[in-house]
N, C-alpha and C. Protein backbone atom coordinates (compact mmCIF):
# COMPACT_ATOMS: atom_id res chain seq x y z
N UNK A 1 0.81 -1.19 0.00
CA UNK A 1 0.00 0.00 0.00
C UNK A 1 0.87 1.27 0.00
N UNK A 2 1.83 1.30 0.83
CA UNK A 2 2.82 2.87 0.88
C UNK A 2 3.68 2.67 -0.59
N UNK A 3 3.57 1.53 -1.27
CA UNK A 3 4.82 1.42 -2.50
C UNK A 3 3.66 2.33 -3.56
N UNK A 4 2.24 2.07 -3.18
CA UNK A 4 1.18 2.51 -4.02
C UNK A 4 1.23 4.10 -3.91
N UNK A 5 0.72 4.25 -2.58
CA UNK A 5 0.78 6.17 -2.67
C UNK A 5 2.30 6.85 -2.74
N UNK A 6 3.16 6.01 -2.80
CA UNK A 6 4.80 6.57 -3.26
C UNK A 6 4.86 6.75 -4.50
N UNK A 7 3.98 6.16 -5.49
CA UNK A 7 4.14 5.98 -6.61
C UNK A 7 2.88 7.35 -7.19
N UNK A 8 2.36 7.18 -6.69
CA UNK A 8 1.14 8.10 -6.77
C UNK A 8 1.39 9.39 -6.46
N UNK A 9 2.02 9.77 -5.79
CA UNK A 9 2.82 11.25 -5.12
C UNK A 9 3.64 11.27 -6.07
N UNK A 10 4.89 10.61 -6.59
CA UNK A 10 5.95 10.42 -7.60
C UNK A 10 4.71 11.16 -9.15
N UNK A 11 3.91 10.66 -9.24
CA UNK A 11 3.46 10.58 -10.39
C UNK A 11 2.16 12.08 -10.67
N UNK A 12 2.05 12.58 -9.47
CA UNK A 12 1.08 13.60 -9.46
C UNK A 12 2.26 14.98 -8.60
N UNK A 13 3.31 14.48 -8.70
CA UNK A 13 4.65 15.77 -8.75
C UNK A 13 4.84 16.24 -9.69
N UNK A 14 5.22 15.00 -10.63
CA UNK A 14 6.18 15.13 -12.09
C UNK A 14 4.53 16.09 -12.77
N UNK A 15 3.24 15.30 -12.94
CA UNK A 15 2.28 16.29 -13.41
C UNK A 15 2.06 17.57 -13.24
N UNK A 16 2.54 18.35 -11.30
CA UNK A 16 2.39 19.50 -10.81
C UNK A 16 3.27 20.22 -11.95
N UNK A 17 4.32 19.36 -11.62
CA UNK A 17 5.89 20.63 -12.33
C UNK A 17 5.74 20.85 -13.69
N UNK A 18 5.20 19.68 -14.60
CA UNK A 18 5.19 20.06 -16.10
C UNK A 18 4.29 21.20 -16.16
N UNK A 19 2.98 21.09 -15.60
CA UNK A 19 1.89 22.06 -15.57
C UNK A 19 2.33 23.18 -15.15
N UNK A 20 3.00 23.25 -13.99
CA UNK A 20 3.55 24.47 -14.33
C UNK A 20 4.79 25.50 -14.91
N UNK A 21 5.88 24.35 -15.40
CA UNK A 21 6.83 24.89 -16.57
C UNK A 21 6.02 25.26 -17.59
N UNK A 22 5.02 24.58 -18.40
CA UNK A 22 4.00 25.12 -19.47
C UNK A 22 4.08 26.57 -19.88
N UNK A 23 3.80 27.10 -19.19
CA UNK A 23 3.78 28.72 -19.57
C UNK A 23 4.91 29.11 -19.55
N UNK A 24 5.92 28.71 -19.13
CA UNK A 24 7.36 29.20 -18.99
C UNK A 24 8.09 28.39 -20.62
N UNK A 25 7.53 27.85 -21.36
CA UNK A 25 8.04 27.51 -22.61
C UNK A 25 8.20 28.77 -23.72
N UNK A 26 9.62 28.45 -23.99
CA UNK A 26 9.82 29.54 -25.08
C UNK A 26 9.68 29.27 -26.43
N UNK A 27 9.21 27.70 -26.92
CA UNK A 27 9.34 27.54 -28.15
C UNK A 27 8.02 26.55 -28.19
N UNK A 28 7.52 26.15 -29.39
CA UNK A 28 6.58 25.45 -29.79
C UNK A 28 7.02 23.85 -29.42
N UNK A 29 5.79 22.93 -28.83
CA UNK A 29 6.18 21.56 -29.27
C UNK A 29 6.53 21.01 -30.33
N UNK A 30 7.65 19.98 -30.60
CA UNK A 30 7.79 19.10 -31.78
C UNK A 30 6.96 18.45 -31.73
N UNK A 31 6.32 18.35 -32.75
CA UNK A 31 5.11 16.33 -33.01
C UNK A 31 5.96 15.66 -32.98
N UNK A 32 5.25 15.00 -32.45
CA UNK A 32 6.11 12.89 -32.75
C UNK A 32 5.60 12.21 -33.69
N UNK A 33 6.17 12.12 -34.61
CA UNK A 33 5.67 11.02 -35.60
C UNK A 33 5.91 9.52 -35.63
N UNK A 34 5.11 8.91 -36.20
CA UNK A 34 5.40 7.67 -35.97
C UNK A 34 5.05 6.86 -37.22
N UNK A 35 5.23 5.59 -37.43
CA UNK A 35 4.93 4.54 -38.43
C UNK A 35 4.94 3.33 -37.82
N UNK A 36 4.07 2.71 -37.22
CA UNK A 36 3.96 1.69 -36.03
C UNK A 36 4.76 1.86 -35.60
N UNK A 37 5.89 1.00 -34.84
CA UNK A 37 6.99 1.67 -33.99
C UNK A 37 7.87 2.03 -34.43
N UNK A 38 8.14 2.56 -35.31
CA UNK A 38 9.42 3.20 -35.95
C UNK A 38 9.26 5.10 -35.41
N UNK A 39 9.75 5.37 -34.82
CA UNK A 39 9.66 7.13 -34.71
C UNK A 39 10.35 7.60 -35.73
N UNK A 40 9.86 8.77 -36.76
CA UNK A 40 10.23 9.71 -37.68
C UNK A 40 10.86 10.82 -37.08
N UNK A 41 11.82 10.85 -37.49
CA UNK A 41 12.90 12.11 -37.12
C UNK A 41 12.08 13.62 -37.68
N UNK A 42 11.97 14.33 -36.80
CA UNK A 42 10.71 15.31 -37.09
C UNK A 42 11.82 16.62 -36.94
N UNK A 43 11.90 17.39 -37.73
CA UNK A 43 12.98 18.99 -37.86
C UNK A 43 12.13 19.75 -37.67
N UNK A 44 12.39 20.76 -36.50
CA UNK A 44 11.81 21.86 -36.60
C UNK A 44 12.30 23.03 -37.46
N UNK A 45 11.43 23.99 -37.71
CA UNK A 45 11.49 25.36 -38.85
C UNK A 45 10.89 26.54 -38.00
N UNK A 46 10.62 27.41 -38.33
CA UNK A 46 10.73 28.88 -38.28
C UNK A 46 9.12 28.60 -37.10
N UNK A 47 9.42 29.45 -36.12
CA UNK A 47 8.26 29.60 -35.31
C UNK A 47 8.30 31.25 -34.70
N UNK A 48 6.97 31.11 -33.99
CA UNK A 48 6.91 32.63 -33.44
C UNK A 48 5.93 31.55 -31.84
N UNK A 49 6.74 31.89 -30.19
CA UNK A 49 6.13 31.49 -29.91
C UNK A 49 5.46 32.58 -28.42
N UNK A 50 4.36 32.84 -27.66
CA UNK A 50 4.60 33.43 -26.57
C UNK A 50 4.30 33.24 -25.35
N UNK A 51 5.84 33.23 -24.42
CA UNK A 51 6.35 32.65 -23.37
C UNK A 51 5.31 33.48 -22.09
N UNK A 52 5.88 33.31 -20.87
CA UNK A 52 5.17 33.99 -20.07
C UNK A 52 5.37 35.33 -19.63
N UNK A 53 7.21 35.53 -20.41
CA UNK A 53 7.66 36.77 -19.77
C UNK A 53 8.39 37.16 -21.38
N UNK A 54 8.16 36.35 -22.49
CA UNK A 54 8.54 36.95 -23.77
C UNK A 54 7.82 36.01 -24.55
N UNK A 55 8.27 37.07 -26.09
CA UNK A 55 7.67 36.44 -27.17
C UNK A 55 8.54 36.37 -28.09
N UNK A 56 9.03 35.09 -28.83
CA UNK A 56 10.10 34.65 -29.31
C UNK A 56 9.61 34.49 -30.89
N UNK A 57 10.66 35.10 -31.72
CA UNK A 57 10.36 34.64 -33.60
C UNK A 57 11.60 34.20 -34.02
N UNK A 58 11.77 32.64 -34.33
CA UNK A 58 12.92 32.39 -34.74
C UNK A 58 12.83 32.27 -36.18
N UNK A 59 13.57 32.38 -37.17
CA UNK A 59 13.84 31.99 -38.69
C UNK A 59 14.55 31.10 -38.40
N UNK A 60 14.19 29.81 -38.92
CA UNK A 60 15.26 28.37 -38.91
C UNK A 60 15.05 28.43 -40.84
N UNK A 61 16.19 27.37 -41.21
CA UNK A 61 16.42 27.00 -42.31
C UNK A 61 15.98 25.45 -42.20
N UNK A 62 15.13 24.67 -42.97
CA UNK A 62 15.05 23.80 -42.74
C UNK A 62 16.11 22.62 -43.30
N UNK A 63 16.61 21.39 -42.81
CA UNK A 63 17.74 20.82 -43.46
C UNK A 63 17.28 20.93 -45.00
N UNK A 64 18.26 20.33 -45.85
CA UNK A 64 17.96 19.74 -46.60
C UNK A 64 17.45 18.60 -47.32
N UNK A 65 16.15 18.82 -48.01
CA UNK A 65 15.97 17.50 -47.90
C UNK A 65 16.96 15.88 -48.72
N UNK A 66 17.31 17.32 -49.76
CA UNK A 66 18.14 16.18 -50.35
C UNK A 66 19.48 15.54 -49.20
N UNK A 67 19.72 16.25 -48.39
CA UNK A 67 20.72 15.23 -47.47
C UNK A 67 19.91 14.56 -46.19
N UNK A 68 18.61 14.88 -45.53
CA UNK A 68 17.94 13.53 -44.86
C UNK A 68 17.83 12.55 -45.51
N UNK A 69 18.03 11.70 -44.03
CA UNK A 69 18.02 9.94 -44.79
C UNK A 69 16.38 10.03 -44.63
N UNK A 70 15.32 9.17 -45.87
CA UNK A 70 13.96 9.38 -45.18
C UNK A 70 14.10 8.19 -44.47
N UNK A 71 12.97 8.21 -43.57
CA UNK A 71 12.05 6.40 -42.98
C UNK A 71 11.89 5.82 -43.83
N UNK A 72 11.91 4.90 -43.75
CA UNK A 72 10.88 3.65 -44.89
C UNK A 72 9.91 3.30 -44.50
N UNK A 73 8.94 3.55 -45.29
CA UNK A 73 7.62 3.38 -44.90
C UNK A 73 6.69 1.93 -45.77
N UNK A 74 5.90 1.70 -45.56
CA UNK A 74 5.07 0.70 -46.64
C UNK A 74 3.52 0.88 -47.40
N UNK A 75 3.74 1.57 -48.50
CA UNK A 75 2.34 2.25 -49.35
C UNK A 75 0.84 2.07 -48.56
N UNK A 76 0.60 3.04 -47.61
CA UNK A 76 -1.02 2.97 -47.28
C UNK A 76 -0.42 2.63 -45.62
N UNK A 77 0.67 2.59 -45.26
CA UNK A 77 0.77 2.33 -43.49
C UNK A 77 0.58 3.98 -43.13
N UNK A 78 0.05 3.47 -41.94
CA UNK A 78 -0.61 4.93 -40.87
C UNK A 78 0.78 4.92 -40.57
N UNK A 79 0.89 6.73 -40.24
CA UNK A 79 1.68 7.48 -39.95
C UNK A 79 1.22 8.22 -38.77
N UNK A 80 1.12 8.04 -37.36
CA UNK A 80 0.76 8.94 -36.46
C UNK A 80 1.46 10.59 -36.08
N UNK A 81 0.55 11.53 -35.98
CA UNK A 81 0.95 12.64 -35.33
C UNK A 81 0.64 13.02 -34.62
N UNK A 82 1.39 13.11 -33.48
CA UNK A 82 1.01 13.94 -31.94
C UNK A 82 1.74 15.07 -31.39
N UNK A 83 1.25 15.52 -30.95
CA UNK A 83 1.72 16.94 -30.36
C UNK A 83 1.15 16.18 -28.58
N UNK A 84 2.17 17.08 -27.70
CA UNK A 84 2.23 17.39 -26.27
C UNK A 84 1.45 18.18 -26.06
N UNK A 85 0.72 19.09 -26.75
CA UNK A 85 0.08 20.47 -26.61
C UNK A 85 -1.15 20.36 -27.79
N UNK A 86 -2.24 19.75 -27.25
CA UNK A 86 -3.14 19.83 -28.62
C UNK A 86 -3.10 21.04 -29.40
N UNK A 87 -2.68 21.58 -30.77
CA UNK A 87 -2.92 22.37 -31.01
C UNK A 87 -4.22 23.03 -31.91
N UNK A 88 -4.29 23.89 -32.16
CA UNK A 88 -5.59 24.98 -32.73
C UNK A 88 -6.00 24.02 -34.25
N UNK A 89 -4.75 24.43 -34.96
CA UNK A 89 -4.55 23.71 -36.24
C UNK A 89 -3.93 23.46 -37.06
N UNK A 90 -3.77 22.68 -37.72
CA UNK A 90 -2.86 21.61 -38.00
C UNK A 90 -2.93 21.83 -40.11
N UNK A 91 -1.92 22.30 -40.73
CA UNK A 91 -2.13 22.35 -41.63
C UNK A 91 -0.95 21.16 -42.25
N UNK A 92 -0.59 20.18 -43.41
CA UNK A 92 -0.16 19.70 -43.66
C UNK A 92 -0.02 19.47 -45.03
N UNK A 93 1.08 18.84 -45.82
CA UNK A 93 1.12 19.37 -47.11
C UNK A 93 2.81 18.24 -47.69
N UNK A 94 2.63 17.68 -48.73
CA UNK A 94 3.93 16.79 -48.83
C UNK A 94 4.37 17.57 -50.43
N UNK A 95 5.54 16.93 -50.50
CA UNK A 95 5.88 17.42 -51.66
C UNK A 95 6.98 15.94 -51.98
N UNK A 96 6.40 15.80 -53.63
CA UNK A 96 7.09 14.29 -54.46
C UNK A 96 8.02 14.66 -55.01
N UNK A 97 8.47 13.31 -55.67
CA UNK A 97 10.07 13.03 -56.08
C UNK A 97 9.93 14.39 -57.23
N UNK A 98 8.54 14.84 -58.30
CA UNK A 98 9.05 15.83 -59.04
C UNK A 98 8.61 17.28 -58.44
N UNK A 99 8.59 17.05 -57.62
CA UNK A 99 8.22 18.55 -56.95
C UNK A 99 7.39 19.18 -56.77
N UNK A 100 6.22 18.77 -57.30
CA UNK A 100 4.97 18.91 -56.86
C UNK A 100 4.38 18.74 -55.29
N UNK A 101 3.63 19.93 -55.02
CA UNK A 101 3.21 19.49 -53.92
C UNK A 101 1.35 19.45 -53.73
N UNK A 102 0.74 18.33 -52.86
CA UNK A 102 -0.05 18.14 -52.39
C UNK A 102 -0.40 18.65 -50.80
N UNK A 103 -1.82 19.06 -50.71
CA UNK A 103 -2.14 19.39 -49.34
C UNK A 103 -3.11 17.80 -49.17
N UNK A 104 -2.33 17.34 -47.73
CA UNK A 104 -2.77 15.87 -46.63
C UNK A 104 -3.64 16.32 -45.94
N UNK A 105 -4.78 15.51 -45.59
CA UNK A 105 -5.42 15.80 -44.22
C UNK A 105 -5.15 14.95 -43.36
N UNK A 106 -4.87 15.49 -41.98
CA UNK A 106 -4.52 15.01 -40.78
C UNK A 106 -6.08 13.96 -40.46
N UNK A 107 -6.00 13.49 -40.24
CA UNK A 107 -7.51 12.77 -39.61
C UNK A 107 -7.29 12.15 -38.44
N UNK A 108 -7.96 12.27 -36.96
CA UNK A 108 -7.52 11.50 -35.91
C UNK A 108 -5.85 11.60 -35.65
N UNK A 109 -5.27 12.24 -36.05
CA UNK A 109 -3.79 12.10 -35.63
C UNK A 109 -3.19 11.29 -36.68
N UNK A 110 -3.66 11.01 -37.95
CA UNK A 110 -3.39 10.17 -38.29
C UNK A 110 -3.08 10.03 -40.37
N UNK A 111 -2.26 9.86 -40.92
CA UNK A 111 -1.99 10.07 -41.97
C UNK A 111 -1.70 8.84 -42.69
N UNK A 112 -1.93 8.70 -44.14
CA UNK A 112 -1.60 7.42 -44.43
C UNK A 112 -0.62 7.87 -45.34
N UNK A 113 0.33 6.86 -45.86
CA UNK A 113 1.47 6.94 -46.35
C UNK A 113 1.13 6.53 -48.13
N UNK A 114 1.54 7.50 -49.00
CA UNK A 114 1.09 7.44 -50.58
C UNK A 114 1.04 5.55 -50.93
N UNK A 115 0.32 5.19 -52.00
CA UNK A 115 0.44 4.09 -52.61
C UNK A 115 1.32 3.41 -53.60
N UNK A 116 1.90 5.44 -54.10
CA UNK A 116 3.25 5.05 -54.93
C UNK A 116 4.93 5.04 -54.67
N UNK A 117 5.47 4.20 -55.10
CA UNK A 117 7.16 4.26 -54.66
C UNK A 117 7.28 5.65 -54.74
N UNK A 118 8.35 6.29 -53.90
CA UNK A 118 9.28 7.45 -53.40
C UNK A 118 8.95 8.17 -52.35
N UNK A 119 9.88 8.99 -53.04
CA UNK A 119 10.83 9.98 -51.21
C UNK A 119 9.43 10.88 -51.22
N UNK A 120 8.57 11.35 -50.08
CA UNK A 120 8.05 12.52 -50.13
C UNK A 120 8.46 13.39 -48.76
N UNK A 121 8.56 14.71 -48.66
CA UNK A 121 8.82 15.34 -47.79
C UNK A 121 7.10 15.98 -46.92
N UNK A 122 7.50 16.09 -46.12
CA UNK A 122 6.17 16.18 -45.43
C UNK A 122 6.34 17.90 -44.83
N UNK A 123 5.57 18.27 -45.03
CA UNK A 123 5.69 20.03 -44.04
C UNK A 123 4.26 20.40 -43.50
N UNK A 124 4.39 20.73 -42.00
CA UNK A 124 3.49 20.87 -41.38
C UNK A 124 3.74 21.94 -40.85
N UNK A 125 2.20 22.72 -40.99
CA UNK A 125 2.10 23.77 -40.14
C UNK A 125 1.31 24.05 -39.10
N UNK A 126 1.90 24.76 -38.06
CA UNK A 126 1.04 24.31 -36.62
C UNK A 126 0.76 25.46 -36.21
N UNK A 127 -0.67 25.79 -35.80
CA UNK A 127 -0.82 26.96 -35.25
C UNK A 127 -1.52 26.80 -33.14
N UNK A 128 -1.29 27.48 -32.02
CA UNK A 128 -1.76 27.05 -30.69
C UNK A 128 -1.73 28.89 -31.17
N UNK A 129 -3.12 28.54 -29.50
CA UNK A 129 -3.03 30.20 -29.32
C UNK A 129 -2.02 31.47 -28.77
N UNK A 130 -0.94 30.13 -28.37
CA UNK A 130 0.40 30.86 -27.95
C UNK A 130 1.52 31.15 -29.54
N UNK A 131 0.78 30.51 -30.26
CA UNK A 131 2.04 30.89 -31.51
C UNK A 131 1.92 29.92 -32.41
N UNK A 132 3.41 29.50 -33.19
CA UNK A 132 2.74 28.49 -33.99
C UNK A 132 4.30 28.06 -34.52
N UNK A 133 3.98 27.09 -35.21
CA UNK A 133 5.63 26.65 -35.62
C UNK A 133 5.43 25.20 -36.91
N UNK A 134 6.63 25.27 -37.68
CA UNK A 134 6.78 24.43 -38.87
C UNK A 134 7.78 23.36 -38.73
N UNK A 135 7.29 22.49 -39.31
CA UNK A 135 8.19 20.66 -38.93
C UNK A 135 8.15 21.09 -40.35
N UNK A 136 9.43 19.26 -40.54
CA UNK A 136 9.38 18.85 -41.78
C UNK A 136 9.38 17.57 -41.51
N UNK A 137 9.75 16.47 -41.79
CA UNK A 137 9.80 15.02 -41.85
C UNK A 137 9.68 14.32 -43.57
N UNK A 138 10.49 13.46 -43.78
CA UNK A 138 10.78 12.35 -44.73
C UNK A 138 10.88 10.84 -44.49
N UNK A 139 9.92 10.45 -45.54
CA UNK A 139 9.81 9.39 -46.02
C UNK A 139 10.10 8.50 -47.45
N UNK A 140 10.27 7.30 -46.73
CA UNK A 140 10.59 6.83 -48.54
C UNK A 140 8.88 5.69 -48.51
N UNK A 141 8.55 5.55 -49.59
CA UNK A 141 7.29 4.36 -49.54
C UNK A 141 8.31 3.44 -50.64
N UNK A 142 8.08 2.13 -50.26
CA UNK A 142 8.87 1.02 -50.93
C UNK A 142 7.76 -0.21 -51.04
């Protein structure tokens, strides 16, 4: 019983303190992406975010995509996206091997991966009422 409420105190601390670092964040959450258990290496880009005692606008460059390695993915596997911070909204958008780009809808957290072979780059845009901020992420479908 005391290993129980030790664990329970342990576990409704760590909740106090995040809740209240929250407002003390100077930058936007990264999503986590996923492809059943494989995690996607997710880059952050250019955000504007506001803290409790400032308001931060960074310009990032995003890598290149031609030098990320993508994931490998498998034509039509779910791709999960989560954020730490539900946000407002979620805009999303890939771009193919010829450069064209398509706008994705997020559904449930959840994205499916094209039906045809290649690399696509993924760019997401995130907006919370504290600010907002841009990922990228790559994939290959094989």
């Amino acid at each position: 019983m005391n290993k129980v409420l030790t664990v329970l105190n342990i576990i409704g601390l760590i909740a106090i303190v995040l809740f209240i670092l929250q407002p003390f964040r100077t930058e936007p959450p990264t999503p986590h992406v996923t492809a059943g258990e494989v995690v996607i290496p997710v880059t952050e880009g250019s955000y504007c975010w506001d803290g409790l005692f400032s308001v931060e606008c960074v310009e990032k460059e995003y890598m290149s995509a031609d030098t990320a390695a993508p994931i490998i993915v498998s034509p039509g596997e779910v791709m999960k996206v989560k954020f730490d911070m539900e946000p407002d909204t979620v805009l999303l958008e890939t771009r193919m091997d010829d450069g064209s780009v398509e706008k994705v809808k997020l559904k449930d957290h959840a994205i499916y991966a094209p039906a045809h072979k290649g690399i696509y780059v993924y760019h997401l845009m995130v907006y919370w009422g504290k600010g907002d901020g841009s990922y990228m992420f790559k994939v290959e479908v094989k």
